[in-house]
N, C-alpha and C. Protein backbone atom coordinates (compact mmCIF):
# COMPACT_ATOMS: atom_id res chain seq x y z
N UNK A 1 -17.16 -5.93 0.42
CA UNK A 1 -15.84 -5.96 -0.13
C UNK A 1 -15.36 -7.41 -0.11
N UNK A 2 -14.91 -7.79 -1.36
CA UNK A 2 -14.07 -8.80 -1.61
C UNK A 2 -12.72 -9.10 -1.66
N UNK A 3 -11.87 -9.75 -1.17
CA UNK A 3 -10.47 -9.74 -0.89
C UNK A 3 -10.07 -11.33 -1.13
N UNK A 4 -8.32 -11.26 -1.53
CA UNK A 4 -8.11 -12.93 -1.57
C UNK A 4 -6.95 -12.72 -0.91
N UNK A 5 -6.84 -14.01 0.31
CA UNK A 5 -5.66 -14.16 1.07
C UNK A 5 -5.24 -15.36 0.77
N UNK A 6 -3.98 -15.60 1.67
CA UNK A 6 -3.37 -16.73 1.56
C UNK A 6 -3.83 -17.10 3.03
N UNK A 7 -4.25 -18.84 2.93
CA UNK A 7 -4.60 -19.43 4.08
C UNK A 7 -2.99 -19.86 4.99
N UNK A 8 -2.64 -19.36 6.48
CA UNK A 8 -1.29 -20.01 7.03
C UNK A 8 -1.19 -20.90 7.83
N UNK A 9 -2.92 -20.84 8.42
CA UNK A 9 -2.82 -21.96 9.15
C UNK A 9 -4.60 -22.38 9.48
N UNK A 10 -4.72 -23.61 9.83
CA UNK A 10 -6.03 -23.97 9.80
C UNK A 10 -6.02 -25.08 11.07
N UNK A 11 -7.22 -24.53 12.12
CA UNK A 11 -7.32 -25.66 13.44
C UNK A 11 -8.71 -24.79 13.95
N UNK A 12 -9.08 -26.02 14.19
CA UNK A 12 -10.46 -26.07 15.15
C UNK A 12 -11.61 -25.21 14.43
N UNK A 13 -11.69 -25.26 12.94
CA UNK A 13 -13.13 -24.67 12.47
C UNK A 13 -12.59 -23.24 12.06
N UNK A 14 -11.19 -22.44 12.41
CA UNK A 14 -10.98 -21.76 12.29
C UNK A 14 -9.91 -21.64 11.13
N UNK A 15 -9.32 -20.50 10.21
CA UNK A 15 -8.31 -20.57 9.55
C UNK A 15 -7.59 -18.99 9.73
N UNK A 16 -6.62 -19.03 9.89
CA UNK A 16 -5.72 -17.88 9.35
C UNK A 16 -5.21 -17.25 8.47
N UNK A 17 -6.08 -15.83 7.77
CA UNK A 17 -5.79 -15.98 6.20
C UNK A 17 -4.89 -14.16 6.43
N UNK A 18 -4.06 -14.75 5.50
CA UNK A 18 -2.99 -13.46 5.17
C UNK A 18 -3.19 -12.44 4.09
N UNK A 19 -3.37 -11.59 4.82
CA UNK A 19 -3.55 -10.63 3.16
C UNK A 19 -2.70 -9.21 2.74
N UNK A 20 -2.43 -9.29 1.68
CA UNK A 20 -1.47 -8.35 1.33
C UNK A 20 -2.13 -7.09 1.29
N UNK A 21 -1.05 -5.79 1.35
CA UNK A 21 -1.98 -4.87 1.47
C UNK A 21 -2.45 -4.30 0.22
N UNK A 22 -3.74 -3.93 0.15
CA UNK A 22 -3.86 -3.24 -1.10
C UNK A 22 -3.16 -2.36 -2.16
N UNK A 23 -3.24 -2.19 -2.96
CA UNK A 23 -2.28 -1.27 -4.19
C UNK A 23 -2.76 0.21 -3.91
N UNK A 24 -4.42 0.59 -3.35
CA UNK A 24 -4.59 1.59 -3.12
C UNK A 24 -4.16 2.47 -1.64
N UNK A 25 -3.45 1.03 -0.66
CA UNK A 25 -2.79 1.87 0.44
C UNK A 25 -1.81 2.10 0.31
N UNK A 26 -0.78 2.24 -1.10
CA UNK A 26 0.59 1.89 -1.63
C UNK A 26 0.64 3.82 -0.59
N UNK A 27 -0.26 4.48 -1.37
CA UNK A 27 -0.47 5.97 -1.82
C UNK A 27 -1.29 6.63 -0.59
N UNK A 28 -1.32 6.08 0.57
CA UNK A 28 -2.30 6.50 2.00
C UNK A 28 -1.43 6.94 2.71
N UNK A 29 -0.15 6.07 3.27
CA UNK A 29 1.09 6.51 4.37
C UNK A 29 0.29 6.59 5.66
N UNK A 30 -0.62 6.19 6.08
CA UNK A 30 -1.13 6.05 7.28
C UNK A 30 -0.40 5.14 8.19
N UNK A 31 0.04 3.74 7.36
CA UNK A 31 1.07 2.92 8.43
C UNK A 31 2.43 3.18 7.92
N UNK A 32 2.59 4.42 7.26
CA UNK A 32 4.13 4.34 7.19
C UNK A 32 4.96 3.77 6.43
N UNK A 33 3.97 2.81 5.66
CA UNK A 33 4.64 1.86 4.77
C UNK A 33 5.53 0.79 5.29
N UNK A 34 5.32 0.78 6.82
CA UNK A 34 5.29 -0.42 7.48
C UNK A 34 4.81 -1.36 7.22
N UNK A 35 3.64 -2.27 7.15
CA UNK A 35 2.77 -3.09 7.56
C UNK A 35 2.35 -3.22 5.82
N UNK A 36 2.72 -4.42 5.63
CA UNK A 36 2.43 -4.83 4.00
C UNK A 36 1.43 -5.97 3.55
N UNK A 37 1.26 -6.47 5.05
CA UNK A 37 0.40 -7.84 5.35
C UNK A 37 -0.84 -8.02 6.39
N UNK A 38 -1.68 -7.90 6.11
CA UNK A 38 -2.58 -8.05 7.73
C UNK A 38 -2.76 -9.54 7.88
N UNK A 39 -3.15 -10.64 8.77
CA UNK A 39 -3.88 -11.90 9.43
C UNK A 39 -4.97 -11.46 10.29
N UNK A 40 -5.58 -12.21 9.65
CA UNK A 40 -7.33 -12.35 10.21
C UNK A 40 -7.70 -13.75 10.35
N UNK A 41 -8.13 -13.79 11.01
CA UNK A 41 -8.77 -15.34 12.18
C UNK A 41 -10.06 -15.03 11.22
N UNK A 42 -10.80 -16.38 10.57
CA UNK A 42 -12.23 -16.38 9.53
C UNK A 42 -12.53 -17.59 10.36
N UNK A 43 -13.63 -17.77 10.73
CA UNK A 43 -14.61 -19.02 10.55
C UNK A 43 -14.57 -19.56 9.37
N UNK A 44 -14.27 -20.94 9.25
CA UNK A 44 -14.55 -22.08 7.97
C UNK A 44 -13.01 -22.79 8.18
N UNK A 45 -13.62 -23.84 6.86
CA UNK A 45 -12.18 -24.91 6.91
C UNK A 45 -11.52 -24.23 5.56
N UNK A 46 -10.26 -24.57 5.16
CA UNK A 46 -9.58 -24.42 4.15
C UNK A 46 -8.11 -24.75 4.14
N UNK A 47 -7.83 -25.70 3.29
CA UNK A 47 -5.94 -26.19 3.30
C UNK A 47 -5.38 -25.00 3.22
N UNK A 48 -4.02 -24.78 4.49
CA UNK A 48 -2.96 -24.13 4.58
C UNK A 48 -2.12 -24.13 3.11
N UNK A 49 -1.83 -22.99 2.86
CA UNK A 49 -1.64 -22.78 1.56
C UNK A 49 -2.54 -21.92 0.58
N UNK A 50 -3.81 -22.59 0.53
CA UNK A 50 -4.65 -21.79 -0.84
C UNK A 50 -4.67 -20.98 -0.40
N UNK A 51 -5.32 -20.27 -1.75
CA UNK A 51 -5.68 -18.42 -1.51
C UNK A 51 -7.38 -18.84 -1.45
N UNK A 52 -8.15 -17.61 -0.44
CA UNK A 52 -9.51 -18.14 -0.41
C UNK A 52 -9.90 -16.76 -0.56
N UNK A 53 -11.32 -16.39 -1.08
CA UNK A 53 -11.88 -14.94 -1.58
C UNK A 53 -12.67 -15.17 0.04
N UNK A 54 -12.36 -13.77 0.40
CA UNK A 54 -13.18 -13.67 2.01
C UNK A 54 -14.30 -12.11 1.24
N UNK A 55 -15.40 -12.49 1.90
CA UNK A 55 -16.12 -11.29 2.14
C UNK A 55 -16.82 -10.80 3.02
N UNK A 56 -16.49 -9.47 3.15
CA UNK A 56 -17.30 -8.67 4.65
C UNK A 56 -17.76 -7.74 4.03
N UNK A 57 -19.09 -7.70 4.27
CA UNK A 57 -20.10 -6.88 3.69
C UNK A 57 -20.07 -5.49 4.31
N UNK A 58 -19.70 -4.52 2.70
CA UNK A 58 -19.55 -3.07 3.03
C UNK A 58 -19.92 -2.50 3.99
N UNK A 59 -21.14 -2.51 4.44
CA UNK A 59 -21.94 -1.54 5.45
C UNK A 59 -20.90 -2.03 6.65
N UNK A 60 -20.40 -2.99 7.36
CA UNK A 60 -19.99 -3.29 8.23
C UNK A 60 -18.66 -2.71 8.58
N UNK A 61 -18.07 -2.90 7.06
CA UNK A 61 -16.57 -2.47 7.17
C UNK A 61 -16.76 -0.63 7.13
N UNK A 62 -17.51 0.08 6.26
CA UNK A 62 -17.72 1.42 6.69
C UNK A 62 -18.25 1.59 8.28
N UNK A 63 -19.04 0.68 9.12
CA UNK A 63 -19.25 1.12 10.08
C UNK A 63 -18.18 1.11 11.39
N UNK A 64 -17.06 0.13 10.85
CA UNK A 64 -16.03 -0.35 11.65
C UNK A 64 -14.65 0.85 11.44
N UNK A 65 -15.21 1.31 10.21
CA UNK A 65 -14.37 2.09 10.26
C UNK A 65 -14.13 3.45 10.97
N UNK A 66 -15.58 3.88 10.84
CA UNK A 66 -16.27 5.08 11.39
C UNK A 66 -16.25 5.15 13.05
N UNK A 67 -16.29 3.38 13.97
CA UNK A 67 -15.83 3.69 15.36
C UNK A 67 -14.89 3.66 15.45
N UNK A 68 -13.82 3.09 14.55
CA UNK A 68 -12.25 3.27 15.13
C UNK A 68 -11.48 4.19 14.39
N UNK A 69 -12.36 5.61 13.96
CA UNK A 69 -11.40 6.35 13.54
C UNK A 69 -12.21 7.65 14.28
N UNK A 70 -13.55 7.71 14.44
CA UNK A 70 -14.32 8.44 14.93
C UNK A 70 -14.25 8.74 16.71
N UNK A 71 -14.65 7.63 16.86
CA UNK A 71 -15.30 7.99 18.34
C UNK A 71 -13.54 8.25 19.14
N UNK A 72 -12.28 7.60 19.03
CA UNK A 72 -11.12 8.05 19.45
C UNK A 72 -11.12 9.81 19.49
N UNK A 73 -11.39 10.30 18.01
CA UNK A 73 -11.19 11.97 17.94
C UNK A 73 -12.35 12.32 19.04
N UNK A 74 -13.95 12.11 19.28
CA UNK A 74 -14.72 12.94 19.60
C UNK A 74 -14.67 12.57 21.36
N UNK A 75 -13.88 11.52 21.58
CA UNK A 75 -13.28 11.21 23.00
C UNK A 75 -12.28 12.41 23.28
N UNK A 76 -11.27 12.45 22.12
CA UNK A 76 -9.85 13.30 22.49
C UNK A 76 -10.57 14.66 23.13
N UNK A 77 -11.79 15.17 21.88
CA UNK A 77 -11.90 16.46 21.90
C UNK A 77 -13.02 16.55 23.43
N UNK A 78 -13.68 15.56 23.55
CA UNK A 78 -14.73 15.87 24.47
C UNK A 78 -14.01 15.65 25.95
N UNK A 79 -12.66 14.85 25.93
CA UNK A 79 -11.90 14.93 27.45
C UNK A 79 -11.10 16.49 27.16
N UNK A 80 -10.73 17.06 26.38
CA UNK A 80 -10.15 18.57 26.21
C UNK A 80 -11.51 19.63 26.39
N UNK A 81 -12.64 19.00 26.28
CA UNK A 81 -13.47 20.61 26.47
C UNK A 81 -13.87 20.26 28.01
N UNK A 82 -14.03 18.93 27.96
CA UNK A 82 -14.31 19.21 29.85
C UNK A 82 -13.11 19.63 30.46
N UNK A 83 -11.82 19.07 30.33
CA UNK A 83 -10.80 19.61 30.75
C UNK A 83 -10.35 21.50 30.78
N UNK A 84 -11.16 21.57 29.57
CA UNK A 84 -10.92 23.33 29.65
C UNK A 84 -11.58 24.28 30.97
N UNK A 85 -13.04 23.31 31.15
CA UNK A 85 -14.09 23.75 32.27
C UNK A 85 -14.00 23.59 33.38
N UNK A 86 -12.59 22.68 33.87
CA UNK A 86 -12.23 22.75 35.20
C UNK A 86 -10.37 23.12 35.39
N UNK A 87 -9.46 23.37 34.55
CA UNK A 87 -8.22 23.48 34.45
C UNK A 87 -8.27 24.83 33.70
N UNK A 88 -7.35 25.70 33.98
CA UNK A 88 -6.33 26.81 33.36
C UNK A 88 -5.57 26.50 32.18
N UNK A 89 -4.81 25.38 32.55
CA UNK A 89 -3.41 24.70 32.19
C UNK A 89 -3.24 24.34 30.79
N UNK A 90 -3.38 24.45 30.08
CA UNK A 90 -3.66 23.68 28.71
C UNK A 90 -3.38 22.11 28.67
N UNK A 91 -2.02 22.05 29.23
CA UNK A 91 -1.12 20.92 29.18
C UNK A 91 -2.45 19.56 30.14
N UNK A 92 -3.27 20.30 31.10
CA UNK A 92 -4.19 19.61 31.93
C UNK A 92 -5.23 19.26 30.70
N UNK A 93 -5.72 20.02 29.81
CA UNK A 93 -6.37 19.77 28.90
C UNK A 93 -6.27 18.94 27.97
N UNK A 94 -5.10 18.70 27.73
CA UNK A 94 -3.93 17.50 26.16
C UNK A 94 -4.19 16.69 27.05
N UNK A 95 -4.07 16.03 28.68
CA UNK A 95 -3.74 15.00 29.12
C UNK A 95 -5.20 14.58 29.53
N UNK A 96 -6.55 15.22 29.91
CA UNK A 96 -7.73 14.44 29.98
C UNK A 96 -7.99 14.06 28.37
N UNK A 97 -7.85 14.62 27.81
CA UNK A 97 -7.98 14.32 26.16
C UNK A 97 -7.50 13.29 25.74
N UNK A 98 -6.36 12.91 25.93
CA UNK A 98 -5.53 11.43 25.90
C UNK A 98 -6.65 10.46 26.88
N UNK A 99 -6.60 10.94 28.39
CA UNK A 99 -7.34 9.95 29.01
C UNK A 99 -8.52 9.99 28.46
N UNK A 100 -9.51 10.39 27.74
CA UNK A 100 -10.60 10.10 27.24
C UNK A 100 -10.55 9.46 26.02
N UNK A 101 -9.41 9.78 25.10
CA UNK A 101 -9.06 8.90 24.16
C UNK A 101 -9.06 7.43 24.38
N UNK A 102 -8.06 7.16 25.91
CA UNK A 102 -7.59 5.52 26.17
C UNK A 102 -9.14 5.21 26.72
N UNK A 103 -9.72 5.98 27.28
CA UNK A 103 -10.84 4.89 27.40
C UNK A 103 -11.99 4.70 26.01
N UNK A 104 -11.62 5.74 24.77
CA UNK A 104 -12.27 4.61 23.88
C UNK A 104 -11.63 3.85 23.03
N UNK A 105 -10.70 3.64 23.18
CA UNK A 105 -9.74 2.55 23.38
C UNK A 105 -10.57 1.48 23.69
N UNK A 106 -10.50 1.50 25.47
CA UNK A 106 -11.60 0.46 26.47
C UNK A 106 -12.74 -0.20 25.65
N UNK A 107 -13.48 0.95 25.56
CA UNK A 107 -14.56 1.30 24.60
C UNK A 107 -14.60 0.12 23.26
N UNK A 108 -13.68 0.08 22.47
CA UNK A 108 -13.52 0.10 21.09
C UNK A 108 -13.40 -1.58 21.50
N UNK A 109 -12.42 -2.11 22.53
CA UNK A 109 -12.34 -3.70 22.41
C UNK A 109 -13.58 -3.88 22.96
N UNK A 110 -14.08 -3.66 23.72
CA UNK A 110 -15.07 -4.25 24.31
C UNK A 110 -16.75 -4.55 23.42
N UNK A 111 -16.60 -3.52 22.40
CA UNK A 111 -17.69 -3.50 21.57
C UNK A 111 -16.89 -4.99 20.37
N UNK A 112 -15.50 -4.84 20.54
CA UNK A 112 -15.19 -5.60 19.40
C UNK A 112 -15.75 -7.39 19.63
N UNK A 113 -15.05 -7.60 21.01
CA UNK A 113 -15.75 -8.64 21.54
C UNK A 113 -17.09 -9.24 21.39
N UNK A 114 -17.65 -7.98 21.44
CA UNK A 114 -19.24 -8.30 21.32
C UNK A 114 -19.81 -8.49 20.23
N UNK A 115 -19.16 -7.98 19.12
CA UNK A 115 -19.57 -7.87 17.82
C UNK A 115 -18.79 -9.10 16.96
N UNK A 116 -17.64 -9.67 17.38
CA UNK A 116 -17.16 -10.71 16.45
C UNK A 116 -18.42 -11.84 16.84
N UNK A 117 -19.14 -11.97 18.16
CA UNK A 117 -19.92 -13.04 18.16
C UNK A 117 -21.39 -13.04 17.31
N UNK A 118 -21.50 -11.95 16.57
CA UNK A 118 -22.74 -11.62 15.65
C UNK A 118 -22.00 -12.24 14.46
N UNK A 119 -23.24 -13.08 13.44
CA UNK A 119 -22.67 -13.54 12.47
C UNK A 119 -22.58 -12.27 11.23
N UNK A 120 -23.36 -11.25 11.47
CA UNK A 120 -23.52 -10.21 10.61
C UNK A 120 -21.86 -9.06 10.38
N UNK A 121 -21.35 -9.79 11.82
CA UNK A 121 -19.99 -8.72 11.46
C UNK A 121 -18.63 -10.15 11.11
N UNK A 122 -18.89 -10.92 11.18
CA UNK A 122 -17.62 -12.27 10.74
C UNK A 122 -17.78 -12.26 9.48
N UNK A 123 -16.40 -11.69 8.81
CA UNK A 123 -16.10 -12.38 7.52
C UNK A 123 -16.37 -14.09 7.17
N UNK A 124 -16.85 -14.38 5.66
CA UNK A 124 -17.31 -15.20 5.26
C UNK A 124 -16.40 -15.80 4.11
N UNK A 125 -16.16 -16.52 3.95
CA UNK A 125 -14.85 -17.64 3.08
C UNK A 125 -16.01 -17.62 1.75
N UNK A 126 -15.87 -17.03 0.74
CA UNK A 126 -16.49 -17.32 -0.32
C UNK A 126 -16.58 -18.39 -1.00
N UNK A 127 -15.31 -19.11 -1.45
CA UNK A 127 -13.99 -19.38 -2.50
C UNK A 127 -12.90 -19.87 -2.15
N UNK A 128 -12.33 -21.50 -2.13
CA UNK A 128 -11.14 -21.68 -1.73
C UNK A 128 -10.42 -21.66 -3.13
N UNK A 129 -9.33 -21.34 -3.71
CA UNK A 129 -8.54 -21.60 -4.69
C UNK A 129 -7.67 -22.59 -4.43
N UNK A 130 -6.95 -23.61 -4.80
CA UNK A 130 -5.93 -24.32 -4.64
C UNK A 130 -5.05 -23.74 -5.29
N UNK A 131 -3.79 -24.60 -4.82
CA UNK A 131 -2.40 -23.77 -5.30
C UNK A 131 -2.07 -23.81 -6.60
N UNK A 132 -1.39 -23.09 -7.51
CA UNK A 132 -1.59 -22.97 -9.08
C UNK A 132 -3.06 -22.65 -9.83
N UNK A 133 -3.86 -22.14 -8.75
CA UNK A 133 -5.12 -22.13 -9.72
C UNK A 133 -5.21 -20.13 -9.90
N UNK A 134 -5.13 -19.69 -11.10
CA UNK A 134 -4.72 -18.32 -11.26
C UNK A 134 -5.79 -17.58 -12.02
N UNK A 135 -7.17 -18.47 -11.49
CA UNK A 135 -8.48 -17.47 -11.95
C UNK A 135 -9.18 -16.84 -11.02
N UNK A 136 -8.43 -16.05 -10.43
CA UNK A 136 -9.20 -15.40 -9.21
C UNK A 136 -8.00 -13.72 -8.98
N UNK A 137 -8.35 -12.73 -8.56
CA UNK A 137 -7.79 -11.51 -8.70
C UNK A 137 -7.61 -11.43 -7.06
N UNK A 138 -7.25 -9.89 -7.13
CA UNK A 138 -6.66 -9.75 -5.24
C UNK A 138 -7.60 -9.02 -4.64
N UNK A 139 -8.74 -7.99 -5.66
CA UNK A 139 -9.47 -7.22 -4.56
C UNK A 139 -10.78 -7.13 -5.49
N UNK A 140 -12.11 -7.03 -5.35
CA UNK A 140 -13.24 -7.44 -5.35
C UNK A 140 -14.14 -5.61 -4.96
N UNK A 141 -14.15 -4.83 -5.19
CA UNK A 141 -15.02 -3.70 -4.52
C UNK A 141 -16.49 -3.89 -5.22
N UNK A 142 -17.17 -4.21 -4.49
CA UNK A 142 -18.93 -4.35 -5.57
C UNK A 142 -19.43 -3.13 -4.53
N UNK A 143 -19.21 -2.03 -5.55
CA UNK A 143 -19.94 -0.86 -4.44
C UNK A 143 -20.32 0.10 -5.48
């Protein structure tokens, strides 16, 4: 997947690129229609200001997606069935379920850590645009 942000800030090899949210999460309501902007920390240089085409290769972003939407539910459900095998209570059951949830939580940063230091999961700066340059689009899907 291809995407173009705006660069906000740039130091030490690193840049901060802003990106608007897609037109296809207009119609999701998952954040509520809160959150209209994400920032992401990229490896590379680029002047504060341009828009730069970033790409993170599909397989990665489906797989990133699949632990942080996945393994939370099969935590919830797998602290609720052990919870069923030693508690009556139901309410004892909702609350190991949560606690098995927060630890893949635990889970989820700790793999994240490990995985931003692989070059196979860091987004890659394609494309810097400079400012006024209006041959470049906002979203990129080659799938």
């Amino acid at each position: 997947m291809i995407r173009t942000g705006r660069v906000i800030s740039s130091e030490k090899g690193q840049v901060e690129v802003c990106f608007e949210r897609p037109e296809a999460c207009a119609h999701c309501g998952a954040c509520a229609g809160q959150k209209h902007h994400t920032q992401v920390k990229i490896p590379g240089e680029a002047p504060v200001g341009s828009q730069v085409d970033v790409e993170m290769p599909d397989q990665q972003v489906v797989k990133a997606s699949l632990m942080g939407y996945v393994l939370p539910l099969l935590m919830l459900l797998l602290g609720m069935a052990i919870g069923s095998l030693f508690f009556d209570n139901e309410g004892m059951w909702a609350l190991l379920g949560l606690i098995f949830m927060g630890i893949s939580w635990l889970i989820l940063r700790l793999a994240e850590k490990k995985m931003r230091r692989r070059a196979i999961w860091q987004p890659k700066i394609l494309a810097i645009h400079e400012e006024g340059d209006k041959d470049h689009g906002t979203e990129i899907d080659e799938g």
